[in-house]
N, C-alpha and C. Protein backbone atom coordinates (compact mmCIF):
# COMPACT_ATOMS: atom_id res chain seq x y z
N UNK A 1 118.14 126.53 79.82
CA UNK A 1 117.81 125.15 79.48
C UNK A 1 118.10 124.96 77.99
N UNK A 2 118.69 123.84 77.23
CA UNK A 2 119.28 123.69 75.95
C UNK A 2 117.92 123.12 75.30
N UNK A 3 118.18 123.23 74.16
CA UNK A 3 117.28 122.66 73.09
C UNK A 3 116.47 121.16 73.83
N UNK A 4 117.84 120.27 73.82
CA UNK A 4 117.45 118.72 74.19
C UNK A 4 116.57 118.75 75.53
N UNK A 5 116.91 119.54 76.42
CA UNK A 5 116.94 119.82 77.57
C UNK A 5 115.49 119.83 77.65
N UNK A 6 114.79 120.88 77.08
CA UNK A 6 113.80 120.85 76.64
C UNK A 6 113.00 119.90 75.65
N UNK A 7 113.41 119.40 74.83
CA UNK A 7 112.07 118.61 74.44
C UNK A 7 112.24 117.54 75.09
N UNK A 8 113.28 116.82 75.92
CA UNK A 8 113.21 115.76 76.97
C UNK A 8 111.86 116.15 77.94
N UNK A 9 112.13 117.05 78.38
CA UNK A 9 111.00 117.80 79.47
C UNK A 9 109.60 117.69 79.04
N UNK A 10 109.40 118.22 77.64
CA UNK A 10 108.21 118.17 77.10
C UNK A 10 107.45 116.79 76.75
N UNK A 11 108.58 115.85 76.49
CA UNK A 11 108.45 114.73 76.33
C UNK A 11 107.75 113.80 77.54
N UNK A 12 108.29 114.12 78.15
CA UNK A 12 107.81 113.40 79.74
C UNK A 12 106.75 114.02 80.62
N UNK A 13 106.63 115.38 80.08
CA UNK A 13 104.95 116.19 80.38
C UNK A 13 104.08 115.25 79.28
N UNK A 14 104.36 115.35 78.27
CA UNK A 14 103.20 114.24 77.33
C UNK A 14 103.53 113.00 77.73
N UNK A 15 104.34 112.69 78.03
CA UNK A 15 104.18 110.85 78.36
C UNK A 15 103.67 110.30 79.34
N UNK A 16 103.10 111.59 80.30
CA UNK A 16 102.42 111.28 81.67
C UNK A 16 100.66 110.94 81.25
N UNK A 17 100.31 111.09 79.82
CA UNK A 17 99.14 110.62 79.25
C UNK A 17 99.37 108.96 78.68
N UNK A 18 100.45 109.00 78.68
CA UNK A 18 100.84 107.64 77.47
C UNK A 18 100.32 106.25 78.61
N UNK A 19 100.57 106.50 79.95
CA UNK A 19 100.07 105.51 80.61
C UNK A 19 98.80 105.23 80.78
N UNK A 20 97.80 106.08 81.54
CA UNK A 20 96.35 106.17 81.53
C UNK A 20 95.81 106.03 80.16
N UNK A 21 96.50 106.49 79.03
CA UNK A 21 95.53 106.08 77.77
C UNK A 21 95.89 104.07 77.51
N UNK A 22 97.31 103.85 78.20
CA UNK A 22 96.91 102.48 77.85
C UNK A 22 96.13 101.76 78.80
N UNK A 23 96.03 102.42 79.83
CA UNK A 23 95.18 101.75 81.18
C UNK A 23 93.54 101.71 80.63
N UNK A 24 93.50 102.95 79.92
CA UNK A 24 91.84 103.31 79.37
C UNK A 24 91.60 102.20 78.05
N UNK A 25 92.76 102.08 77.70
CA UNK A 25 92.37 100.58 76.55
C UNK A 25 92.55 99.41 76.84
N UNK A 26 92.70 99.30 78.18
CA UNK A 26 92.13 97.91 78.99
C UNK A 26 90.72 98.16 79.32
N UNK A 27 90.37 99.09 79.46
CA UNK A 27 89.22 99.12 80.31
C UNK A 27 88.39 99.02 79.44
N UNK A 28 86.68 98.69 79.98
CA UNK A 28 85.48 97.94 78.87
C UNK A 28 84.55 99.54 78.05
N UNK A 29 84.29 98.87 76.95
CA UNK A 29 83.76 100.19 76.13
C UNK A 29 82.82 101.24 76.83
N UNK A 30 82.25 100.55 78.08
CA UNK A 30 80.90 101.09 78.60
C UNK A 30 81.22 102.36 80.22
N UNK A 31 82.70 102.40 80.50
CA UNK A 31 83.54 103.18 81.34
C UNK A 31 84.14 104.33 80.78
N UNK A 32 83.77 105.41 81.50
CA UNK A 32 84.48 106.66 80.90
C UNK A 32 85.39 106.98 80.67
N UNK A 33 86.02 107.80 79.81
CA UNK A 33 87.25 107.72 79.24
C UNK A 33 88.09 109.00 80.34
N UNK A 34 89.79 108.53 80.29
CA UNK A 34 90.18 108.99 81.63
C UNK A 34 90.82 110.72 80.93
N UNK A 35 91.11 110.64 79.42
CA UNK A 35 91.39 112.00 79.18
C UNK A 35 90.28 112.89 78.24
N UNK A 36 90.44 113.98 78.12
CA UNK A 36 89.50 114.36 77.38
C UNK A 36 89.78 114.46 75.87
N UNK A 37 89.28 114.21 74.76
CA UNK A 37 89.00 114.46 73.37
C UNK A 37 90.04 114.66 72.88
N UNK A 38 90.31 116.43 73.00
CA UNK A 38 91.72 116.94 72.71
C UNK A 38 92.91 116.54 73.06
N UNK A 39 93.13 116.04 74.33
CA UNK A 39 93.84 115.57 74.50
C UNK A 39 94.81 114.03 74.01
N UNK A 40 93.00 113.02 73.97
CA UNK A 40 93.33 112.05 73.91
C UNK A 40 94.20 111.60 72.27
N UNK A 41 93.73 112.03 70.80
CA UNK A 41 94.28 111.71 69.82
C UNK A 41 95.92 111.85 69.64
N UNK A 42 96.52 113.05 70.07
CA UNK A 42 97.93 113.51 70.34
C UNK A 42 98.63 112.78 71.45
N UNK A 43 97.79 112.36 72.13
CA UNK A 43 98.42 111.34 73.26
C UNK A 43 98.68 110.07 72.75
N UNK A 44 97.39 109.67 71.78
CA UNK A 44 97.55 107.89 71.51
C UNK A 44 98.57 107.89 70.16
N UNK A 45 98.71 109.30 69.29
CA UNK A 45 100.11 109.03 68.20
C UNK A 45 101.25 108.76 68.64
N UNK A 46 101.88 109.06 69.69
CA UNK A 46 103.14 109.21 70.04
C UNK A 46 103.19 107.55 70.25
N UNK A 47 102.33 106.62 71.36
CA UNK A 47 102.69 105.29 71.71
C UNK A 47 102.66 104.46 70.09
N UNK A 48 101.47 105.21 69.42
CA UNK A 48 101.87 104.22 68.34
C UNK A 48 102.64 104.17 67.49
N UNK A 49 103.05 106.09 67.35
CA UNK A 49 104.57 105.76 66.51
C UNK A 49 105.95 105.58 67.12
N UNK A 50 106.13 104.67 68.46
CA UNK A 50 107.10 103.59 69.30
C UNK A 50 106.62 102.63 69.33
N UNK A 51 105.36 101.81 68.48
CA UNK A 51 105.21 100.86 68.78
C UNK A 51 104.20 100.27 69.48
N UNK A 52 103.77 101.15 70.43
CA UNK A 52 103.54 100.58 71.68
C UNK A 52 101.47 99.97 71.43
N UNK A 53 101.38 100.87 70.85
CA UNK A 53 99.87 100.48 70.25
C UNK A 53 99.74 100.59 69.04
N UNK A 54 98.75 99.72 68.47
CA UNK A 54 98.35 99.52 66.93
C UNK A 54 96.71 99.93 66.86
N UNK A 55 96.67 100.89 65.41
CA UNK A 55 95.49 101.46 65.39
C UNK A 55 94.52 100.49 64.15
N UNK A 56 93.54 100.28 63.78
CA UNK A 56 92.69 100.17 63.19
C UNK A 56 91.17 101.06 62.96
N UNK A 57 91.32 101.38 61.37
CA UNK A 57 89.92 101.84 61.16
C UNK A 57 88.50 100.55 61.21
N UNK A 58 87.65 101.30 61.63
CA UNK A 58 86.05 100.46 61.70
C UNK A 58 85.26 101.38 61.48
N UNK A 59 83.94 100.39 61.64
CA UNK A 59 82.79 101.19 62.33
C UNK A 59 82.75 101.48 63.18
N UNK A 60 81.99 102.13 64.68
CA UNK A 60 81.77 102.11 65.86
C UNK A 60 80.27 101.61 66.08
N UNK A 61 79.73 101.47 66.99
CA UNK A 61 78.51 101.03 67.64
C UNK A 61 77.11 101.92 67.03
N UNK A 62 78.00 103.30 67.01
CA UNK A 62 76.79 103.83 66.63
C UNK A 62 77.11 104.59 65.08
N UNK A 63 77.46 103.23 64.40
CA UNK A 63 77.48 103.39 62.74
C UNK A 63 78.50 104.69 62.34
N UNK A 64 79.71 104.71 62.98
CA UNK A 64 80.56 106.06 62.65
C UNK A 64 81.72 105.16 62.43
N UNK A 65 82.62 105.84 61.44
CA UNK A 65 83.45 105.43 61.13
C UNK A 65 84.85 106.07 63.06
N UNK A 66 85.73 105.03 62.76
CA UNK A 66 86.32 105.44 63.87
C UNK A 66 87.94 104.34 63.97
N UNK A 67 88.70 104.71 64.79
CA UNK A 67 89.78 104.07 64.95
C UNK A 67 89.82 103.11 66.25
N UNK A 68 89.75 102.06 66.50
CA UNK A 68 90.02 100.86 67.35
C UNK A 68 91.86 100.88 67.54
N UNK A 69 91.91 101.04 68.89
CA UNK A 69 93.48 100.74 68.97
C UNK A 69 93.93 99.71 70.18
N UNK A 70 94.77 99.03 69.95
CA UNK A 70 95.11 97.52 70.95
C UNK A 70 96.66 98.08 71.24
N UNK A 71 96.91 97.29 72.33
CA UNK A 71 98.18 97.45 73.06
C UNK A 71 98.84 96.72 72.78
N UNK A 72 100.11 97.12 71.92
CA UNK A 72 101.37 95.76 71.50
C UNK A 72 102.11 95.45 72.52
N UNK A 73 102.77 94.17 72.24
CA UNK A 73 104.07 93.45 73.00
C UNK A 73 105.03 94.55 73.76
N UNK A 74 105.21 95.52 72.63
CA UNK A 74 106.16 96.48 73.45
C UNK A 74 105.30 97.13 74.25
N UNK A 75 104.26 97.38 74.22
CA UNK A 75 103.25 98.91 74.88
C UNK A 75 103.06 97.95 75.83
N UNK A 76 102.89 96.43 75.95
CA UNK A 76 102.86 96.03 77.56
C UNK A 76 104.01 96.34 78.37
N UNK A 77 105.21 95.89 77.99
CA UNK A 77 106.50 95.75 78.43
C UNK A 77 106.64 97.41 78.94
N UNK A 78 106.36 98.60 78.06
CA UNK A 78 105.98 99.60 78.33
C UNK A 78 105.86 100.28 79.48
N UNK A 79 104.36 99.78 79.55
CA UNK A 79 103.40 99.36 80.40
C UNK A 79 104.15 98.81 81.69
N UNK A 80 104.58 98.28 81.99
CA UNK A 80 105.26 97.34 83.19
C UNK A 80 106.26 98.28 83.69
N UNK A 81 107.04 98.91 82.91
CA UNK A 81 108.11 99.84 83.34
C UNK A 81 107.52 101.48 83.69
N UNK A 82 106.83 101.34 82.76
CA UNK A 82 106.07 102.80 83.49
C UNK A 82 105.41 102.64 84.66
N UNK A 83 105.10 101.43 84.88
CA UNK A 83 103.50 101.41 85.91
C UNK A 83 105.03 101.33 87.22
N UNK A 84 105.90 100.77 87.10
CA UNK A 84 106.93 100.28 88.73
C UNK A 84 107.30 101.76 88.44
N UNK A 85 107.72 102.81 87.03
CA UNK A 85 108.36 103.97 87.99
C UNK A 85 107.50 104.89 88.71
N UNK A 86 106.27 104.95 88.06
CA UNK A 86 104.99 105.42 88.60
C UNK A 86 104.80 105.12 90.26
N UNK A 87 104.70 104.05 90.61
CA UNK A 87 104.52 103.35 91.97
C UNK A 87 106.16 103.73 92.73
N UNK A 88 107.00 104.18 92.01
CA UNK A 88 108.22 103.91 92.87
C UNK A 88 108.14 105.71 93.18
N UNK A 89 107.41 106.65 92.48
CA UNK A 89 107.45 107.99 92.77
C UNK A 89 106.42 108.43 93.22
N UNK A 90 105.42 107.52 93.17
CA UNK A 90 103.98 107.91 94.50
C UNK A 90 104.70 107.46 95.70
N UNK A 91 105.46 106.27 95.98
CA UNK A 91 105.94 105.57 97.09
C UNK A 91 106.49 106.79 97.82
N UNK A 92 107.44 107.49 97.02
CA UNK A 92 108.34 108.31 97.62
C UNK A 92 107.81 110.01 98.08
N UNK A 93 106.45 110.00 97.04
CA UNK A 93 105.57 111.22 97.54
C UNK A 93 105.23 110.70 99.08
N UNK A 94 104.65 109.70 99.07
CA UNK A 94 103.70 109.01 100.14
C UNK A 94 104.14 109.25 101.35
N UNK A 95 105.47 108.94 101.26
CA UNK A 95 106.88 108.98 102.30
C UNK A 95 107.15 110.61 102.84
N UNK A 96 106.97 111.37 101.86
CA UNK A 96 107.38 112.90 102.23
C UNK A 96 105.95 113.47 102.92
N UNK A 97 104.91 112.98 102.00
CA UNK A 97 103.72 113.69 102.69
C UNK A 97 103.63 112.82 104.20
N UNK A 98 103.68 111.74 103.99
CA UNK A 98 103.49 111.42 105.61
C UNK A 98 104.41 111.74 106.92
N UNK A 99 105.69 112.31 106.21
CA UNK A 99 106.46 112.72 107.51
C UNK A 99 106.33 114.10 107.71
N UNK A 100 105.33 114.91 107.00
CA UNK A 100 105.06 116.09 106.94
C UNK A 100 103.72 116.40 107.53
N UNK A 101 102.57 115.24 107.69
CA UNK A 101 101.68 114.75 108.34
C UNK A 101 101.55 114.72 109.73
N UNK A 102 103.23 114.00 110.46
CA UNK A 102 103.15 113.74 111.52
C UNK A 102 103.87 114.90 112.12
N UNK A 103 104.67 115.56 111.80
CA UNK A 103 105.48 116.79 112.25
C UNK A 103 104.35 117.73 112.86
């Protein structure tokens, strides 16, 4: 496997977080978060340095300093193309497991 070859690969093992973390910043403050800790900070740099989300420092709720991040124009559009290839490769799991079901 070549250099590119590889960090394409690696790329798309981490980008399989890039969706659920923007799905988890739709969702309301009071719902659990879908990755864990470690995971989640290294996951949310990559969308924001494409764009796709914008970070802000604050407070938090319980008086800690912390980062607030929103989903940009592109991270929807993103968003839309990830979510149909997502659905177009469960579709096609769905399809194999069920004819493997009925056999």
């Amino acid at each position: 496997m070549s250099t590119q070859e590889a960090r394409e690969r690696l790329e798309r093992l981490q980008g399989t977080l890039d969706l659920p973390i923007a799905r988890a910043n739709q969702q309301s403050p009071d719902e659990e978060p879908l990755v864990e800790h470690g995971a989640l900070y290294p996951a949310l740099q990559r969308p924001e340095e494409r764009g796709w989300i914008s970070a802000e420092c604050g407070i938090s709720a319980n008086h800690r300093q912390a980062r607030f991040y929103s989903l940009a124009a592109a991270g929807r559009e993103q968003l839309v193309k990830e979510t149909t290839k997502r659905k177009r490769f469960a579709k096609a799991i769905g399809r194999i497991l069920g004819h493997e079901a009925e056999e």
